[in-house]
Protein backbone atom coordinates (compact mmCIF):
# COMPACT_ATOMS: atom_id res chain seq x y z
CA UNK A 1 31.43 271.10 145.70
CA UNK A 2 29.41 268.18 146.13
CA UNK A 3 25.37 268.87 145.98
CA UNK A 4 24.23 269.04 149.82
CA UNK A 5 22.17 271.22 150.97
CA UNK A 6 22.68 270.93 154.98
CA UNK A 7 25.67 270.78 157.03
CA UNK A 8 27.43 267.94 157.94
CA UNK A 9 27.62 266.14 161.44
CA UNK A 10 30.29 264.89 163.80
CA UNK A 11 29.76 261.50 162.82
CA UNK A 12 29.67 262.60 159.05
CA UNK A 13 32.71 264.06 159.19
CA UNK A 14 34.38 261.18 161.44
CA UNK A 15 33.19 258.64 158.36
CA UNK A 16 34.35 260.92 155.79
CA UNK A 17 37.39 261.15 157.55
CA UNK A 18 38.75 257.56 157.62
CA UNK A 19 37.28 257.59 153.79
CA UNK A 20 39.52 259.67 152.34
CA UNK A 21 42.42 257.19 154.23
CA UNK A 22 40.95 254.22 152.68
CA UNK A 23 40.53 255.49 149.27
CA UNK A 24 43.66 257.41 149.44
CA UNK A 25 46.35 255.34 151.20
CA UNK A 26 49.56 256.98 150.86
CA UNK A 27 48.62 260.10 149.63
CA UNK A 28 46.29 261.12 152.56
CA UNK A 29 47.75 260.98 156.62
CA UNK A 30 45.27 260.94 159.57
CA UNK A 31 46.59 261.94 163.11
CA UNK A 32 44.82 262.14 166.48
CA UNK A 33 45.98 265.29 167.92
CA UNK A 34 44.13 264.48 171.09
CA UNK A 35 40.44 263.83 172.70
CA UNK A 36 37.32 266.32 173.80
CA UNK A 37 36.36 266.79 177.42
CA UNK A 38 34.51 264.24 176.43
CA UNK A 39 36.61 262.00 174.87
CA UNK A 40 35.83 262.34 171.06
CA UNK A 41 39.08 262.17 168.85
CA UNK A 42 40.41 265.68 167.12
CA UNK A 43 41.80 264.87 164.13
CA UNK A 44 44.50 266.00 161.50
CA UNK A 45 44.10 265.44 157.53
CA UNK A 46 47.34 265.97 155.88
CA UNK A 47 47.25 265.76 152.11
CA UNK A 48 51.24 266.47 150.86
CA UNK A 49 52.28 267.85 147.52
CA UNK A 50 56.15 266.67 146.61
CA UNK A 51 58.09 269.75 146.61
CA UNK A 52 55.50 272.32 148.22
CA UNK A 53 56.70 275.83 149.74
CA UNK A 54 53.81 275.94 151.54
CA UNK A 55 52.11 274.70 154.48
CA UNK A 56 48.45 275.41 155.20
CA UNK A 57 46.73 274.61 158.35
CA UNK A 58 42.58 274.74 158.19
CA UNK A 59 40.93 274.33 160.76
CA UNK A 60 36.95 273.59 160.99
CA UNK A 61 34.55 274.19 163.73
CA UNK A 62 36.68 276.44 166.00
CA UNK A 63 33.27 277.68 167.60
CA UNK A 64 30.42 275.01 167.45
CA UNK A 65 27.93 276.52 166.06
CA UNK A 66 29.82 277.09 162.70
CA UNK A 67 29.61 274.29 160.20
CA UNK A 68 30.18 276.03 156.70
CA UNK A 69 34.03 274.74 157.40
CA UNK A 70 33.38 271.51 157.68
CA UNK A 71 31.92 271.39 154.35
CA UNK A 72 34.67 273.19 153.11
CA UNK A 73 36.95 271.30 154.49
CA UNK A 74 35.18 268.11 152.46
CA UNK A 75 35.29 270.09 149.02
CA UNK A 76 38.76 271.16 149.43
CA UNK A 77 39.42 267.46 150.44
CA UNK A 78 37.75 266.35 147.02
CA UNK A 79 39.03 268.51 145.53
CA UNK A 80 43.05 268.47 145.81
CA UNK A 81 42.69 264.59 145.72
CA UNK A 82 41.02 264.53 142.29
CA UNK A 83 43.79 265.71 140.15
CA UNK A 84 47.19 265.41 140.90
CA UNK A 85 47.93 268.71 138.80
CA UNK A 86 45.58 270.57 141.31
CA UNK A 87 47.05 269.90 144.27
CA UNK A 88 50.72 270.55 142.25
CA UNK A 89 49.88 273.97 141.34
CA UNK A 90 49.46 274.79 144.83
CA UNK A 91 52.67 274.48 146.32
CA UNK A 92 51.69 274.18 149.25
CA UNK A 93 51.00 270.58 151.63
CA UNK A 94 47.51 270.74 153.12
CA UNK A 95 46.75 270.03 156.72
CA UNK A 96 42.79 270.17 158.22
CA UNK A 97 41.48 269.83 161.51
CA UNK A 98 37.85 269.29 160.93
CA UNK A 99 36.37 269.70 164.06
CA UNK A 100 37.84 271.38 166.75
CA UNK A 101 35.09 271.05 169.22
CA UNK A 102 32.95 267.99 168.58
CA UNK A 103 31.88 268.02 172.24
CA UNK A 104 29.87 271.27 171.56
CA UNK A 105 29.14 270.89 167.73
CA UNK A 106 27.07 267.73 169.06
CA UNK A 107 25.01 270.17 170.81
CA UNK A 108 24.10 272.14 167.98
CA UNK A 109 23.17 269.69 165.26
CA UNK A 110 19.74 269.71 165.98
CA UNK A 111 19.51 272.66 163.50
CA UNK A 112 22.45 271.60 160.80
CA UNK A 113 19.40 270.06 158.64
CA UNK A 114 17.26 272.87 158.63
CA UNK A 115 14.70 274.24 158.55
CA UNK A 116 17.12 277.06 158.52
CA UNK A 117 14.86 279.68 160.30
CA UNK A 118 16.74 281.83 162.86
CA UNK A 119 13.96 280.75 165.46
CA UNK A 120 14.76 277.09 164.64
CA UNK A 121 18.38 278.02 164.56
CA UNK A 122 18.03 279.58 167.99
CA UNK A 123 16.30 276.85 169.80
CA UNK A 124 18.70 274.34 168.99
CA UNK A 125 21.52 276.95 169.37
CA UNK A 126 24.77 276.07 171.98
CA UNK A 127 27.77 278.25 171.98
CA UNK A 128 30.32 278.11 175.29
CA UNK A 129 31.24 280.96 177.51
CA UNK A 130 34.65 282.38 176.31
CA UNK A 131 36.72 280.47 178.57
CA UNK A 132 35.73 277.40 176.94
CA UNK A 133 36.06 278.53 173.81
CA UNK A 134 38.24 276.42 171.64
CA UNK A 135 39.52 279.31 169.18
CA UNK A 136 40.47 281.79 172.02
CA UNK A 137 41.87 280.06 174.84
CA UNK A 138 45.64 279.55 174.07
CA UNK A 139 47.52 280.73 176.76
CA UNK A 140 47.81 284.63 177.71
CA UNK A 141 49.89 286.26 180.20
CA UNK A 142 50.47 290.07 180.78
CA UNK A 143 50.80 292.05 184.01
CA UNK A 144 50.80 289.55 186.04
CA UNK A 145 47.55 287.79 184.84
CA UNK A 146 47.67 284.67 183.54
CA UNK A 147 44.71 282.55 181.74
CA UNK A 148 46.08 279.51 182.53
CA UNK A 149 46.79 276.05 180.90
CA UNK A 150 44.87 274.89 178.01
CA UNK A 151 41.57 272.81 178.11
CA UNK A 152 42.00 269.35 176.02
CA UNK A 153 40.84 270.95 172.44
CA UNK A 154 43.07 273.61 172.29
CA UNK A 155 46.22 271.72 173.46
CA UNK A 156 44.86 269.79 170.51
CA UNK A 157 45.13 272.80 168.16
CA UNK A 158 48.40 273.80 169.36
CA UNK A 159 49.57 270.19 168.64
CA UNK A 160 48.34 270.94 164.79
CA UNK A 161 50.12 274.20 164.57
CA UNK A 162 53.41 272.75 166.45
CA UNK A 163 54.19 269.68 163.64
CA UNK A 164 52.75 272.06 160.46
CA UNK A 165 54.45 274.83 161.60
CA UNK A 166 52.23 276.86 159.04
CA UNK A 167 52.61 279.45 156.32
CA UNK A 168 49.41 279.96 156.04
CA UNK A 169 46.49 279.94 158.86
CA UNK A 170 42.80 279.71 157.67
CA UNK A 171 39.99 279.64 161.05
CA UNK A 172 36.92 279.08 159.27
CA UNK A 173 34.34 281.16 161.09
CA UNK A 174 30.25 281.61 160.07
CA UNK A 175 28.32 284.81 161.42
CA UNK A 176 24.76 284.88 161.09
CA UNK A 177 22.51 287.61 159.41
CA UNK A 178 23.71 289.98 157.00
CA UNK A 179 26.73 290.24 155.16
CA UNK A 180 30.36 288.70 154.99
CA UNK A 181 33.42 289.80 156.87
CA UNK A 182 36.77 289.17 157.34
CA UNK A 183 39.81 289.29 159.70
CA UNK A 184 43.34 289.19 158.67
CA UNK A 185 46.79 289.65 159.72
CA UNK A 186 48.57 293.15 158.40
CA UNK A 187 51.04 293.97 156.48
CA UNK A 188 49.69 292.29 152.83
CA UNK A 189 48.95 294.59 149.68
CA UNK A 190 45.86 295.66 149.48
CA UNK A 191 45.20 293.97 146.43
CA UNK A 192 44.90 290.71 148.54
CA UNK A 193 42.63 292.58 151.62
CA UNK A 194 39.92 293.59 148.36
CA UNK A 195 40.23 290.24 147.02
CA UNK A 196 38.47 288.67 150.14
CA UNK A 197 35.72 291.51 149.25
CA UNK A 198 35.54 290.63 145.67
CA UNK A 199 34.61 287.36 146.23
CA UNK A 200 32.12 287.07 149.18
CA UNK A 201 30.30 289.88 146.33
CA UNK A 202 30.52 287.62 143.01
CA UNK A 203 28.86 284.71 145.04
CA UNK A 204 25.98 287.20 145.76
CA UNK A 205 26.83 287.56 149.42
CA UNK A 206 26.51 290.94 150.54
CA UNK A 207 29.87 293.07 152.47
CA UNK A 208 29.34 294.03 156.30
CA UNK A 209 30.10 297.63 156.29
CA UNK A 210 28.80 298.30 159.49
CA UNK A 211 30.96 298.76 162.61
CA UNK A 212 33.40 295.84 163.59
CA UNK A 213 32.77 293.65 165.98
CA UNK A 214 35.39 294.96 168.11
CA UNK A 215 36.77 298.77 168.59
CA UNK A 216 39.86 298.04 168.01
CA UNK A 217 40.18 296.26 165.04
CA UNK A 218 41.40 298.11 162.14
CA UNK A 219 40.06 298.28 158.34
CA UNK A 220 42.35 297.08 156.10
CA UNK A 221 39.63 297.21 153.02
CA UNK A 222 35.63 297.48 153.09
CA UNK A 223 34.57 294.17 155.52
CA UNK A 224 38.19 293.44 156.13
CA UNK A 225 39.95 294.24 159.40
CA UNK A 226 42.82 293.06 161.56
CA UNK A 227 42.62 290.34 164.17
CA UNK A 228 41.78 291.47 167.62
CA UNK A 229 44.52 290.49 170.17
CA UNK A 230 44.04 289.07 173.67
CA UNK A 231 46.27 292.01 174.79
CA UNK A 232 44.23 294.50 173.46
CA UNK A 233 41.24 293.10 174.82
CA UNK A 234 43.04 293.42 178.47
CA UNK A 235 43.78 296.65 177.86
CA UNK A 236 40.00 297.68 176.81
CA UNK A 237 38.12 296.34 180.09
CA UNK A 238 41.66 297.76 182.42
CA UNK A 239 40.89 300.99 180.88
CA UNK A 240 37.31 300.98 181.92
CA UNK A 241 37.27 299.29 185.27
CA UNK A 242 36.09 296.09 183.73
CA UNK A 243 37.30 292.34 185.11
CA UNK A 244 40.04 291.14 182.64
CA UNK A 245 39.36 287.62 183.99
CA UNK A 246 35.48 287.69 183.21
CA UNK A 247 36.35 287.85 179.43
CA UNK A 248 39.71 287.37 178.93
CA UNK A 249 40.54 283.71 178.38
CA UNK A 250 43.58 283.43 175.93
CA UNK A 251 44.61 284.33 172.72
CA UNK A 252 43.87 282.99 169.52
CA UNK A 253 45.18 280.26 166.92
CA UNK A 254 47.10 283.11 165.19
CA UNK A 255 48.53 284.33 167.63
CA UNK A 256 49.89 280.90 168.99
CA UNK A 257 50.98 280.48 165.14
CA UNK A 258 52.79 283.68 165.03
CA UNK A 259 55.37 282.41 167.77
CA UNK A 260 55.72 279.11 165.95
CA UNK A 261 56.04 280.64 162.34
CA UNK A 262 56.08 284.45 162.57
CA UNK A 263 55.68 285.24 159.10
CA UNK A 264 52.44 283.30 158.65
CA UNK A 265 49.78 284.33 156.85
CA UNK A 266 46.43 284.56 158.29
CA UNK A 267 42.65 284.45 158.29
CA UNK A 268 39.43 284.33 159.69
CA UNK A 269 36.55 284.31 157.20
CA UNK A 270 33.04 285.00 159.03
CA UNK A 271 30.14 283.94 156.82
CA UNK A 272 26.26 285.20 157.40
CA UNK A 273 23.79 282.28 156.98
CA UNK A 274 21.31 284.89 155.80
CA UNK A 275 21.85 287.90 153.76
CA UNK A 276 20.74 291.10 153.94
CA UNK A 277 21.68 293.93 151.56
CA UNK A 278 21.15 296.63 154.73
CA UNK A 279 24.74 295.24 155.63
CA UNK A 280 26.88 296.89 152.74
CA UNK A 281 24.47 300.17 152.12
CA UNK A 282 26.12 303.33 153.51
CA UNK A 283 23.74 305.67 152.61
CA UNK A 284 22.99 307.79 155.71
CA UNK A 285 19.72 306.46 157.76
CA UNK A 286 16.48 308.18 157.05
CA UNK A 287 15.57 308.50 160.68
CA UNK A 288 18.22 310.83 160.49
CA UNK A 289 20.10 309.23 163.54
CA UNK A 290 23.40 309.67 165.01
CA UNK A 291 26.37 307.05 165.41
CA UNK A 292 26.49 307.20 168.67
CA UNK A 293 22.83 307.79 169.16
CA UNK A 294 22.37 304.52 167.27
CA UNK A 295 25.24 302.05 169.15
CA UNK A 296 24.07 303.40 172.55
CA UNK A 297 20.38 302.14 171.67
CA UNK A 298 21.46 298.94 170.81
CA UNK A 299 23.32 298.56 174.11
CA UNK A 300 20.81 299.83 176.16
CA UNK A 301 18.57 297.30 174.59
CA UNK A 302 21.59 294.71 175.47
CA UNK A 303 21.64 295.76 178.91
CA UNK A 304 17.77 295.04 179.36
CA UNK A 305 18.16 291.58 177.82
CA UNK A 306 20.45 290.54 180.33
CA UNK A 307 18.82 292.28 182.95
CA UNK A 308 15.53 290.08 182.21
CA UNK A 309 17.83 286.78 181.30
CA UNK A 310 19.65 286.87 185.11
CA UNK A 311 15.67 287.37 186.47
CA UNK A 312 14.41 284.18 184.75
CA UNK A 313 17.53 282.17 185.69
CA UNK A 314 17.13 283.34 189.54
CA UNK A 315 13.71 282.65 189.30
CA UNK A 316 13.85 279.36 187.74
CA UNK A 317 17.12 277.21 189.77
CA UNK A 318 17.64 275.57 186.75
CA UNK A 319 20.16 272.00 186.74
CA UNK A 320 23.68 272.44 186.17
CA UNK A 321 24.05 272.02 182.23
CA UNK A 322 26.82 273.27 179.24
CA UNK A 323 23.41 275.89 178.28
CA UNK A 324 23.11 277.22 182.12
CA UNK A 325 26.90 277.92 181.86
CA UNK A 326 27.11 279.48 178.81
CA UNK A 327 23.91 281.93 179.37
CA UNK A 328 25.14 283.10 183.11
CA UNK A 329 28.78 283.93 181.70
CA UNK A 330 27.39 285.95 178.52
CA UNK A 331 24.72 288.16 180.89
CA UNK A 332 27.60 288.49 183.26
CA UNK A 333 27.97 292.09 184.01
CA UNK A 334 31.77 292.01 182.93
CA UNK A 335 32.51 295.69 182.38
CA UNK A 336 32.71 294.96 178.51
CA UNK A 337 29.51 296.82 177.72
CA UNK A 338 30.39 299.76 179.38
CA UNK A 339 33.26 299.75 178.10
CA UNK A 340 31.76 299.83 174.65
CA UNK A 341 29.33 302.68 175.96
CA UNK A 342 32.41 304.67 176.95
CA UNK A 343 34.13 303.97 173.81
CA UNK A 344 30.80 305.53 171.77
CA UNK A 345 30.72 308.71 173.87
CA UNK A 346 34.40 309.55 172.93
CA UNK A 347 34.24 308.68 169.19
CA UNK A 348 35.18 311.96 167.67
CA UNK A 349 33.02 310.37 164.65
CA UNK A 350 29.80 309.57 166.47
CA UNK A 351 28.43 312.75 166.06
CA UNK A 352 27.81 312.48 162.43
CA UNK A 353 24.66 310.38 160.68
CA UNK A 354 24.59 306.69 160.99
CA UNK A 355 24.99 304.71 157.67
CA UNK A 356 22.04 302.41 157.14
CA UNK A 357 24.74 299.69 157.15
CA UNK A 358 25.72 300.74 160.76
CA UNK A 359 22.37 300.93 161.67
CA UNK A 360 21.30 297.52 160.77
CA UNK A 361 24.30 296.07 162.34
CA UNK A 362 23.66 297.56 165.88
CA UNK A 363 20.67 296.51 165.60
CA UNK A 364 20.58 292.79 164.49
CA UNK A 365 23.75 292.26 167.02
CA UNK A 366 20.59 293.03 170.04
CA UNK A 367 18.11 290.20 167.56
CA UNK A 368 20.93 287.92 167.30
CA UNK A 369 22.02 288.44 170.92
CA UNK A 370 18.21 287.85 172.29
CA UNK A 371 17.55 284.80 170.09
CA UNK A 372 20.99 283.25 170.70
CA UNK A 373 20.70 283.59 174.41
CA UNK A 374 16.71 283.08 174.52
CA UNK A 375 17.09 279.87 173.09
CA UNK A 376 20.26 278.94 175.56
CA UNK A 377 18.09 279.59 178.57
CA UNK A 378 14.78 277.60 177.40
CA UNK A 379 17.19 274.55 176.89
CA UNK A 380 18.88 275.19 180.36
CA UNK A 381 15.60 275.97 182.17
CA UNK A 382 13.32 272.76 183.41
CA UNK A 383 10.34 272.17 180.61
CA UNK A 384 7.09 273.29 181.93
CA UNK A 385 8.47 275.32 184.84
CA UNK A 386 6.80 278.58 185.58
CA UNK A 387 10.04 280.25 184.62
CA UNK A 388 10.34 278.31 181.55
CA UNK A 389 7.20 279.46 180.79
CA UNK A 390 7.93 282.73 181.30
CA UNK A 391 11.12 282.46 178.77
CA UNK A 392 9.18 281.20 176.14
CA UNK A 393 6.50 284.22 176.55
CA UNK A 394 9.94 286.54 176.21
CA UNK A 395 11.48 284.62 173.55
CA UNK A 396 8.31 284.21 171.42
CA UNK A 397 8.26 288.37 171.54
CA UNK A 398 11.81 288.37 170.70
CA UNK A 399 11.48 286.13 167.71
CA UNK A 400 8.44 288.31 166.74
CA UNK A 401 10.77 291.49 166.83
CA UNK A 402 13.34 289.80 165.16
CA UNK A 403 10.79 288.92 162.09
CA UNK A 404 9.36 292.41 161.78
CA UNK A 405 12.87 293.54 160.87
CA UNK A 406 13.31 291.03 158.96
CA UNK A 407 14.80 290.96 155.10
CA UNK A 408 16.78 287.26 155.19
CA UNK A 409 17.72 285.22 152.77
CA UNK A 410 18.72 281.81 153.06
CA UNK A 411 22.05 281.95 151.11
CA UNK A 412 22.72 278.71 149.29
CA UNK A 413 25.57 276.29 151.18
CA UNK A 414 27.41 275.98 147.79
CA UNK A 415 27.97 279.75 147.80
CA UNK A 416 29.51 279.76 151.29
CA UNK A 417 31.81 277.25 150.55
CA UNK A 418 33.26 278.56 147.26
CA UNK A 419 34.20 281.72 148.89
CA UNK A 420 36.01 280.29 152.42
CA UNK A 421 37.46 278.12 149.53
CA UNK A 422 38.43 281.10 147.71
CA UNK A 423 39.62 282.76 150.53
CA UNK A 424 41.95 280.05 151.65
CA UNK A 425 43.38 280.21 148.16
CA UNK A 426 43.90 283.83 148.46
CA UNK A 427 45.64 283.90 151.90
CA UNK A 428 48.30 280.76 150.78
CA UNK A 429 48.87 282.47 147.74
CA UNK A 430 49.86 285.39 149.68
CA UNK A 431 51.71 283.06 152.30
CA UNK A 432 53.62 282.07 149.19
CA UNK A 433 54.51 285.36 147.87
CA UNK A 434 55.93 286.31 151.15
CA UNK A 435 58.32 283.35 151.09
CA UNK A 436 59.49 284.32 147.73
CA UNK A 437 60.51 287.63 149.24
């Protein structure tokens, strides 16, 4: 890829966009697939090769706070436009949607140029509430509840997967500290699933073998797991008493592509900023802890975080703002964490000893749970305010907890990008294979 070292902007990629249709007229197609809440353009790069099989949709930025795809999305770009061989040999026409939500990307580019600290990362950190999530609100109906129409971005999304009709899906996720991870639709050999692994682990990234992020997904190889659905998701929080609605707001991409193109192929890569090698060692932890001992810790921890969040935003009346939205709906007691609690207590496996892999990823979800949402609520209280004042006291202590357990490593943006590149690869060759069936 080309030498950068920091992510690139809205405006970057809006230039780099109608670039690639000046220096490639003909070969490259630009579509507006709609506008933002706020009336920014959402885009479509098409880049055909005569005679594909394939069709590959890409999409960048479906949360805002994840920029390794837009990068990738400009290497890839480069890339099949260089050589007309390369793009050949992939049978397959290439569609990109850089940004998915510029509105909210906008708000988080006061850390894209470093320095990439996780307290600098966190103070200039936005990410919506889950019902304005671009990614995970296509519409959802089941029992009688219904999400709802679309908000403006995702109509845009479903616009992109409507006229590719695609073979192959790639969402082009980032997570934060630790190691690399994966989610992907069944049914592929498992030569493909270890693949993924393979290559987050020859670019020096190391594998999250901890728990998944959800308790339902499955493992399809180490740091690989299938995609969680919006149906199972209703039937978690039913099962516990939880509010569907509070978390609930659609499904995803994939699953919109699946009723367009059922056989598709798809992905979600999730990328760590910073590595850790606690994320892929399974050796049992020396404390001697159990599994369950261990998750119910880190959601008791959880619990208190919100507890003291909701306090400071009672206390504080701050303005209406995208940051005072976004902190109330994720300390929201929605039924989700009890749910999880309930879920550890009837593991027939939490008895035995926690991995140190398991352990680490309990425990930096709770660091990168305070320092996402600490930061949120300094931006969304007034400056100067005895309640802001306050935050920054609990923040500051947070951040301070967050270093003392802290082993990260920066991992170079060139490394990131190879392997989402890799993966894409991986998933349309496997798209391909499937239509050769």
């Amino acid at each position: 890829m080309p030498s950068r070292t920091t992510f690139p902007t809205v405006d970057e990629m809006a230039a780099f966009t109608r670039r690639l249709a000046a220096v490639h007229p003909g070969r490259v197609t630009v579509r507006e697939l709609g506008r933002s809440r706020q009336g920014e353009a959402i885009e479509l790069i098409s880049i055909a090769a005569p005679g594909a099989r394939g069709r590959a949709l890409v999409i960048g930025q479906p949360h805002p706070n994840e920029p390794i795809g837009m990068a990738t999305i400009m290497a890839m770009c480069e890339e099949l436009l260089a050589d007309p061989e390369t793009l050949a040999a992939t049978d397959c026409d290439w569609h990109f949607v850089p940004v998915a939500d510029p509105d909210g990307t906008r708000l988080n580019e006061g850390w894209f140029a470093g320095p990439f600290t996780r307290e600098h990362y966190a103070r200039h950190f936005y990410r919506p509430e889950s019902d304005q999530q671009v990614e995970w609100t296509f519409r959802f109906r089941t029992d009688g509840f219904d999400t709802g129409e679309p908000m403006p971005e995702t109509r845009a999304l479903m616009a992109a997967i409507d006229l590719v009709r695609p073979t192959a899906l790639a969402s082009l996720h980032n997570g934060e500290m630790g190691g690399g991870y994966f989610y992907a639709t069944a049914g592929a050999p498992t030569a493909y699933y270890e693949q993924l692994g393979r290559l987050c682990t020859s670019h020096g990234i190391p594998l999250h073998l901890g728990d998944p992020e959800t308790p339902f997904s499955q493992v399809l190889a180490p740091a690989v797991f299938t995609v969680p659905r919006a149906q199972q998701i209703y039937d978690f929080l039913t099962s516990v008493g939880g509010d569907p609605a509070s978390l609930v707001s659609g499904t995803s991409s994939l699953e919109y592509a699946e009723l367009v193109s059922p056989d598709v192929a798809g992905i979600a890569i999730e990328l760590p900023y910073w590595r850790d090698d606690r994320s892929d060692d399974t050796s049992e932890d020396p404390e001697g802890r159990t599994l369950t001992d261990v998750v119910l810790r880190g959601l008791a921890l959880q619990d208190d975080m919100a507890s003291r969040i909701r306090e400071l935003l009672g206390a504080g009346d701050p303005p209406p703002s995208p940051f005072l939205d976004a902190v109330r709906a994720f300390t929201a007691d929605d039924g989700y964490t009890e749910g999880q609690r309930q879920s550890a207590l009837a593991d027939p496996d939490g008895g035995r000893p926690a991995t140190v892999a398991e352990v680490f990823s309990v425990m930096d979800n709770v660091h990168m749970f305070r320092l996402r949402l600490g930061g949120m609520l300094l931006r969304a209280l007034v400056p100067g305010s005895a309640a802001a004042v306050r935050a920054e006291e609990l923040f500051s202590g947070w951040c301070a907890e967050a270093a003392a357990d802290d082993r990260a490593e920066a991992i170079p943006l060139a490394d990131l990008v190879a392997v989402q590149q890799g993966a894409i690869r991986a998933t349309v060759e496997q798209s391909l294979s499937r239509l050769a069936v």
